[in-house]
Protein backbone atom coordinates (compact mmCIF):
# COMPACT_ATOMS: atom_id res chain seq x y z
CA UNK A 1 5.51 -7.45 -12.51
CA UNK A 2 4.28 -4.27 -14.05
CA UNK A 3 2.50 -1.43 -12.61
CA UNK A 4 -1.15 -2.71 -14.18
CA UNK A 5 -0.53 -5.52 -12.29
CA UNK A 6 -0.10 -4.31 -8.90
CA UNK A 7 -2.99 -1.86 -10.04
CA UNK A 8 -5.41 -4.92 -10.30
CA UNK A 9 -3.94 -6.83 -7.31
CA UNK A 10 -5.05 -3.95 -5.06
CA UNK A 11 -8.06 -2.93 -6.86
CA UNK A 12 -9.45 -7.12 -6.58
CA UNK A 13 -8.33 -6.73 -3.24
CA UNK A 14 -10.21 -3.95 -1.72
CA UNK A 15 -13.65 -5.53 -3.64
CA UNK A 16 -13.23 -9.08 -2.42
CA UNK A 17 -12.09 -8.01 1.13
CA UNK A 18 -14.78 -5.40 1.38
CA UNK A 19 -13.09 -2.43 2.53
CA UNK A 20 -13.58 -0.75 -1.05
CA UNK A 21 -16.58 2.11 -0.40
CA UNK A 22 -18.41 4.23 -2.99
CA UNK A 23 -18.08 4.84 -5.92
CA UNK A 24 -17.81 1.13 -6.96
CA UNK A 25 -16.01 -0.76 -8.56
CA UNK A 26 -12.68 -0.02 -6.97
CA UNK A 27 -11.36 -0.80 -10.16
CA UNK A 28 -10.36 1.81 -13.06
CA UNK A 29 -9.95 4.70 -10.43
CA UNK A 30 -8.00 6.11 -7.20
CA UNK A 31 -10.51 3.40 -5.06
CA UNK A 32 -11.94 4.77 -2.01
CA UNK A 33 -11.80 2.77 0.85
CA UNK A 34 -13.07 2.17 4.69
CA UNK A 35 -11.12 3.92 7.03
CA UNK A 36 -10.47 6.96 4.92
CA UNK A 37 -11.80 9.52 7.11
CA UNK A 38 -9.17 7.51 9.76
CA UNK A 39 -6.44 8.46 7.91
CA UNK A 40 -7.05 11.56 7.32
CA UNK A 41 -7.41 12.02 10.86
CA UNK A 42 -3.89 10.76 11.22
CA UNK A 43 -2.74 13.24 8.73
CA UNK A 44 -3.65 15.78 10.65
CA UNK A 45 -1.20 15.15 13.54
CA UNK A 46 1.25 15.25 11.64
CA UNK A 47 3.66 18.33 11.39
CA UNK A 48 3.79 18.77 8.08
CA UNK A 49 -0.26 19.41 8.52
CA UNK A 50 0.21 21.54 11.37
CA UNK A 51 2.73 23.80 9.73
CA UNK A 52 1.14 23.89 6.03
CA UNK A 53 -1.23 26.88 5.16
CA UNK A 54 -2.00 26.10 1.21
CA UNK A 55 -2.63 22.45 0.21
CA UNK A 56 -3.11 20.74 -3.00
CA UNK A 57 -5.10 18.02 -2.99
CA UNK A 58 -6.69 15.61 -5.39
CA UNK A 59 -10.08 15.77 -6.24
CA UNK A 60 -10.89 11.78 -5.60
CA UNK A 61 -13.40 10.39 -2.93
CA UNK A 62 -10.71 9.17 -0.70
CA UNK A 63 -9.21 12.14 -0.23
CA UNK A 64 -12.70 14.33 0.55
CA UNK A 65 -12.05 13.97 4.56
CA UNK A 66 -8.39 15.62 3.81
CA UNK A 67 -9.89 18.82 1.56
CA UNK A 68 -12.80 19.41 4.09
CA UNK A 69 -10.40 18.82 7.21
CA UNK A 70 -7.50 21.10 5.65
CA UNK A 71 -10.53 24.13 4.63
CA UNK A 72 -12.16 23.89 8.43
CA UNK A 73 -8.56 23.93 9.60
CA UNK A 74 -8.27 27.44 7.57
CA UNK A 75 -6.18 25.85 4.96
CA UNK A 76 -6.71 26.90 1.30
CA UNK A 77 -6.83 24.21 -1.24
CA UNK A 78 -6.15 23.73 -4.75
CA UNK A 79 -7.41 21.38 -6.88
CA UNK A 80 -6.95 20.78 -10.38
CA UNK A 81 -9.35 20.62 -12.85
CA UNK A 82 -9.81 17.06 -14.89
CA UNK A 83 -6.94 16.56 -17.26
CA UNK A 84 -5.45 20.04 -16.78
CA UNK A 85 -7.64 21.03 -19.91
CA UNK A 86 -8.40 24.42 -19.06
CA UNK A 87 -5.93 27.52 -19.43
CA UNK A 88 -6.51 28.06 -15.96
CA UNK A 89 -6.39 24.50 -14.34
CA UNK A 90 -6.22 24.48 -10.92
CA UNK A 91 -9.30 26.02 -8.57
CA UNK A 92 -8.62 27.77 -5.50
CA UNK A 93 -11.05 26.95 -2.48
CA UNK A 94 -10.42 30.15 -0.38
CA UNK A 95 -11.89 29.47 3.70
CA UNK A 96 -12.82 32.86 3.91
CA UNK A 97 -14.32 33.25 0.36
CA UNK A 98 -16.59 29.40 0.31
CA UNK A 99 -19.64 29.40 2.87
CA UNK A 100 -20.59 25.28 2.11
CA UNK A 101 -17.49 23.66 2.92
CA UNK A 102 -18.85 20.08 2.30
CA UNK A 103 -20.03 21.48 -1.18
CA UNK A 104 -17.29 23.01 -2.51
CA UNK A 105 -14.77 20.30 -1.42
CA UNK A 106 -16.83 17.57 -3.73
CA UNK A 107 -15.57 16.79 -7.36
CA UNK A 108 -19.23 18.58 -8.39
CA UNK A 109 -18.99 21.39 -5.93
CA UNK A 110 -15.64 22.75 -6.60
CA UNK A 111 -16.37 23.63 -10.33
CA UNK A 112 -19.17 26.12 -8.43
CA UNK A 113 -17.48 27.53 -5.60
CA UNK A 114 -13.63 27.32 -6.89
CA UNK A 115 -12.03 29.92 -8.50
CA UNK A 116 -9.95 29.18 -11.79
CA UNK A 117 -6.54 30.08 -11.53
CA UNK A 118 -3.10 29.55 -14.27
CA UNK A 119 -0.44 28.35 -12.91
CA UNK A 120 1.42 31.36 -12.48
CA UNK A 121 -1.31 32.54 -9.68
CA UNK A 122 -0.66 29.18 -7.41
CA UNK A 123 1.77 30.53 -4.38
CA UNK A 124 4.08 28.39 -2.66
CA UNK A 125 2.44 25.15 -1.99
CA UNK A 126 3.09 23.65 1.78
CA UNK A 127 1.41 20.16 1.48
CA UNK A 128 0.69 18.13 -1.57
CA UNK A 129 -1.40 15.28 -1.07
CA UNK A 130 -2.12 12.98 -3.55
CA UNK A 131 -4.34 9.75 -4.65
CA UNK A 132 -2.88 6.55 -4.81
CA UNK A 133 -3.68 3.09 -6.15
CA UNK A 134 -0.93 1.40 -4.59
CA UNK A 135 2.24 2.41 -2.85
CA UNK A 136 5.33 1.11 -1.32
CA UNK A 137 7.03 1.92 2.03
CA UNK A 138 10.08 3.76 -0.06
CA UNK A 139 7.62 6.08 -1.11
CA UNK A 140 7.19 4.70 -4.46
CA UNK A 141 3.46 5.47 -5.92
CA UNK A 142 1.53 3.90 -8.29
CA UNK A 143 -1.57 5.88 -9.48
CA UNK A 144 -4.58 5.29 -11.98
CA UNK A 145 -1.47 4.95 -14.97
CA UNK A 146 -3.29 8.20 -16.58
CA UNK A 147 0.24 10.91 -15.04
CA UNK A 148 -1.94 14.13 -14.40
CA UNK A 149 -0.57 14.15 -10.83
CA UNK A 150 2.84 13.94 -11.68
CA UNK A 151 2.56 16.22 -14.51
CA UNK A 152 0.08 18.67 -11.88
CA UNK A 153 3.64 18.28 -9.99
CA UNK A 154 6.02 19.17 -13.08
CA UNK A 155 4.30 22.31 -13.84
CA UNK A 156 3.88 23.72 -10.82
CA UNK A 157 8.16 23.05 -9.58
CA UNK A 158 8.58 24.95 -12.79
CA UNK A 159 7.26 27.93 -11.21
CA UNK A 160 8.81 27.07 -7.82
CA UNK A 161 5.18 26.56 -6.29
CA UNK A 162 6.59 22.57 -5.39
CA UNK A 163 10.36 21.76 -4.27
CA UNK A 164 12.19 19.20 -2.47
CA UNK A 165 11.21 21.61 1.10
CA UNK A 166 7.18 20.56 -0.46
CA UNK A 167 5.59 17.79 1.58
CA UNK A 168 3.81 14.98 -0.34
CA UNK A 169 1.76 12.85 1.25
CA UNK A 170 -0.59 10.05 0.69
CA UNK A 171 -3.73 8.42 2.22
CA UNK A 172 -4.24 4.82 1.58
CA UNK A 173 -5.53 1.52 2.74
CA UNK A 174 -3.04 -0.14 4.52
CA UNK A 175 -3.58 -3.48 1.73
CA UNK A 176 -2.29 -0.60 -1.02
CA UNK A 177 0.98 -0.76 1.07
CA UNK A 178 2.18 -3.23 -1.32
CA UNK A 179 5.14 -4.46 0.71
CA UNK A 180 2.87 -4.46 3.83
CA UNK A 181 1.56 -7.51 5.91
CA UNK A 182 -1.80 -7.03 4.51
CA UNK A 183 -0.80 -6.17 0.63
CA UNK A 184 -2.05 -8.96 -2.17
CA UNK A 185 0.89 -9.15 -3.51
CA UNK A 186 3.25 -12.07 -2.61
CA UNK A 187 6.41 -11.11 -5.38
CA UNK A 188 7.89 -7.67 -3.12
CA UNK A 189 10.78 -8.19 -4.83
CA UNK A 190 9.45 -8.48 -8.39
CA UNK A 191 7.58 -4.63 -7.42
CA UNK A 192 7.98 -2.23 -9.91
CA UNK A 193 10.23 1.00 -8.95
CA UNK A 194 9.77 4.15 -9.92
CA UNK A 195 9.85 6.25 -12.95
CA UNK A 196 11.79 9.12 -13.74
CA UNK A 197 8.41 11.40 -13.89
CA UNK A 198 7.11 9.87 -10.65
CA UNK A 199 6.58 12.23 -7.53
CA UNK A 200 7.72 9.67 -4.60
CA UNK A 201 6.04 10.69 -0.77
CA UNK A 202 7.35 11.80 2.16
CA UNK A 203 3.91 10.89 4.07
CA UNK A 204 2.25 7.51 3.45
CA UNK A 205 -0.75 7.63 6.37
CA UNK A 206 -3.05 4.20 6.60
CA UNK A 207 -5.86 4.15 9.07
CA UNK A 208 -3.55 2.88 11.17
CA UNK A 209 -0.15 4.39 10.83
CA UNK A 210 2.22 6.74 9.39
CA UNK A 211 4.86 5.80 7.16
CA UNK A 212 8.29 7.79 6.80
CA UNK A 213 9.90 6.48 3.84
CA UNK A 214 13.20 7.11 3.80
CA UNK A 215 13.76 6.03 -0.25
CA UNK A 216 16.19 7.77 -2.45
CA UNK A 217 14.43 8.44 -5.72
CA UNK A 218 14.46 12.41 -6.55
CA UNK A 219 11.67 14.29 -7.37
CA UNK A 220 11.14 15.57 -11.46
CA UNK A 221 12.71 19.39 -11.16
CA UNK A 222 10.28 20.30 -14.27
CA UNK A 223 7.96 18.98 -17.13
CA UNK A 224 9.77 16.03 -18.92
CA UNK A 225 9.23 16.94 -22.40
CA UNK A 226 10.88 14.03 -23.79
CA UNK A 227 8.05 11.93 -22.54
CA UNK A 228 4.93 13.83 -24.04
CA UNK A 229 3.69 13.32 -27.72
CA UNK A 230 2.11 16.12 -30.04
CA UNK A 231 -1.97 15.01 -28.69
CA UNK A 232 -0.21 15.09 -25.07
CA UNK A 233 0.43 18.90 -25.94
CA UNK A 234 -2.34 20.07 -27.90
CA UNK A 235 -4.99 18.69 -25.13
CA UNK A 236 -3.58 20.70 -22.22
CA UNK A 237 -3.16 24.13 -23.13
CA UNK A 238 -0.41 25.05 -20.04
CA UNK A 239 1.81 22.74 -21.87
CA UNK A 240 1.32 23.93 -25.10
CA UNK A 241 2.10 27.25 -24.45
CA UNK A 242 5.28 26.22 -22.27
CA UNK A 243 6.30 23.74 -24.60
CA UNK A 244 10.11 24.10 -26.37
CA UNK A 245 9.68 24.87 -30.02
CA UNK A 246 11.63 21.60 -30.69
CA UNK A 247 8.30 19.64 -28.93
């Protein structure tokens, strides 16, 4: 079983069960689903929330509860811009600097009220929490198969804003659990594992619980070069100018 199809298992799943919630279809995208603002809520009593004072967070609808709740909390949260393709890709959404919270925490509103930033101006990032299409209980994640969260990740532990002390956390639907009571998918043991660019969590939260993997896979120390190809380079501009001259 490969990772497109676990992607369409869980993206079938949420439509025909109808937990999937706007924007529809599910399918093609980080799907939102019902009980997101649930699990955020669960998030939040977690330690690693209580504790963390700058968060990254996707810019997907499922995680809008999570960027509004961290801001209110006085959190500020970066987001990066789509496909990294500006020289300064990640926005900063400052509490004390953004009067419409609800705004400027949606995918429209954060090009307004977000301040670009390069990578070299992101400070030591607490919490990470990212989008998922499906995951597994050893922390293994399986986004939209496009890698801007994992490379996000890659460029920013080459500065030493993200380490193995950086929490990474997830909000899902417990059916994207894949090895969960609930998942679609019948085969566990034919579930793909990770790859050797792939951020795994520390936090998987559900609407209903919190999930502590306790997996082994490490976490990518840097950008793996071997992996991108010349268009991969010349379409986001932090990697071409940190690229090795043999890229």
């Amino acid at each position: 079983m490969d990772k497109q199809t676990v992607r369409e298992a869980v993206w079938d799943a949420l439509a025909d069960r109808g937990e999937a919630r706007f924007p529809f279809p599910p399918h093609g995208r980080i799907p939102n689903f019902a009980g997101a603002s649930d699990a955020c809520t669960r998030l939040t009593e977690t330690a690693a929330w209580a504790s963390a004072t700058t968060v990254k967070a996707n810019p997907d609808a499922p995680q809008l509860p999570v960027r509004r709740a961290a801001m209110r909390a006085g959190k500020t949260v970066y987001m990066a811009q789509p496909r990294l393709r500006d020289p300064k890709p990640f926005l900063r959404l400052d509490p004390d600097e953004v009067t419409d919270i609800d705004e400027a925490t949606t995918v429209s509103g954060v090009s307004k009220h977000g301040v670009p930033v390069a990578p070299e101006a992101v400070p030591r990032i607490d919490l990470v929490v990212s989008g998922s299409v499906a995951v597994r209980t050893d922390g293994t994640r399986i986004g939209k198969g496009e890698g801007y969260s994992d490379l996000e990740w890659a460029v920013l532990r080459e500065l030493d804003a993200v380490d193995d002390g950086t929490t990474v956390a997830t909000t899902v639907h417990e059916c994207q659990v894949v090895d969960s009571p609930e998942s679609p998918i019948d085969d566990v043991d034919g579930l793909p594992g990770p790859d050797r660019h792939d951020v795994p969590m520390d936090l998987i939260v559900t609407p209903d619980r919190v999930v502590r993997p306790t997996g082994s896979a490490e976490r990518p120390t840097g950008v793996d070069w071997d992996l991108l190809d010349e268009e991969t380079l010349s379409e986001i501009p932090v990697l071409a100018e940190r690229a090795p001259d043999e890229c």
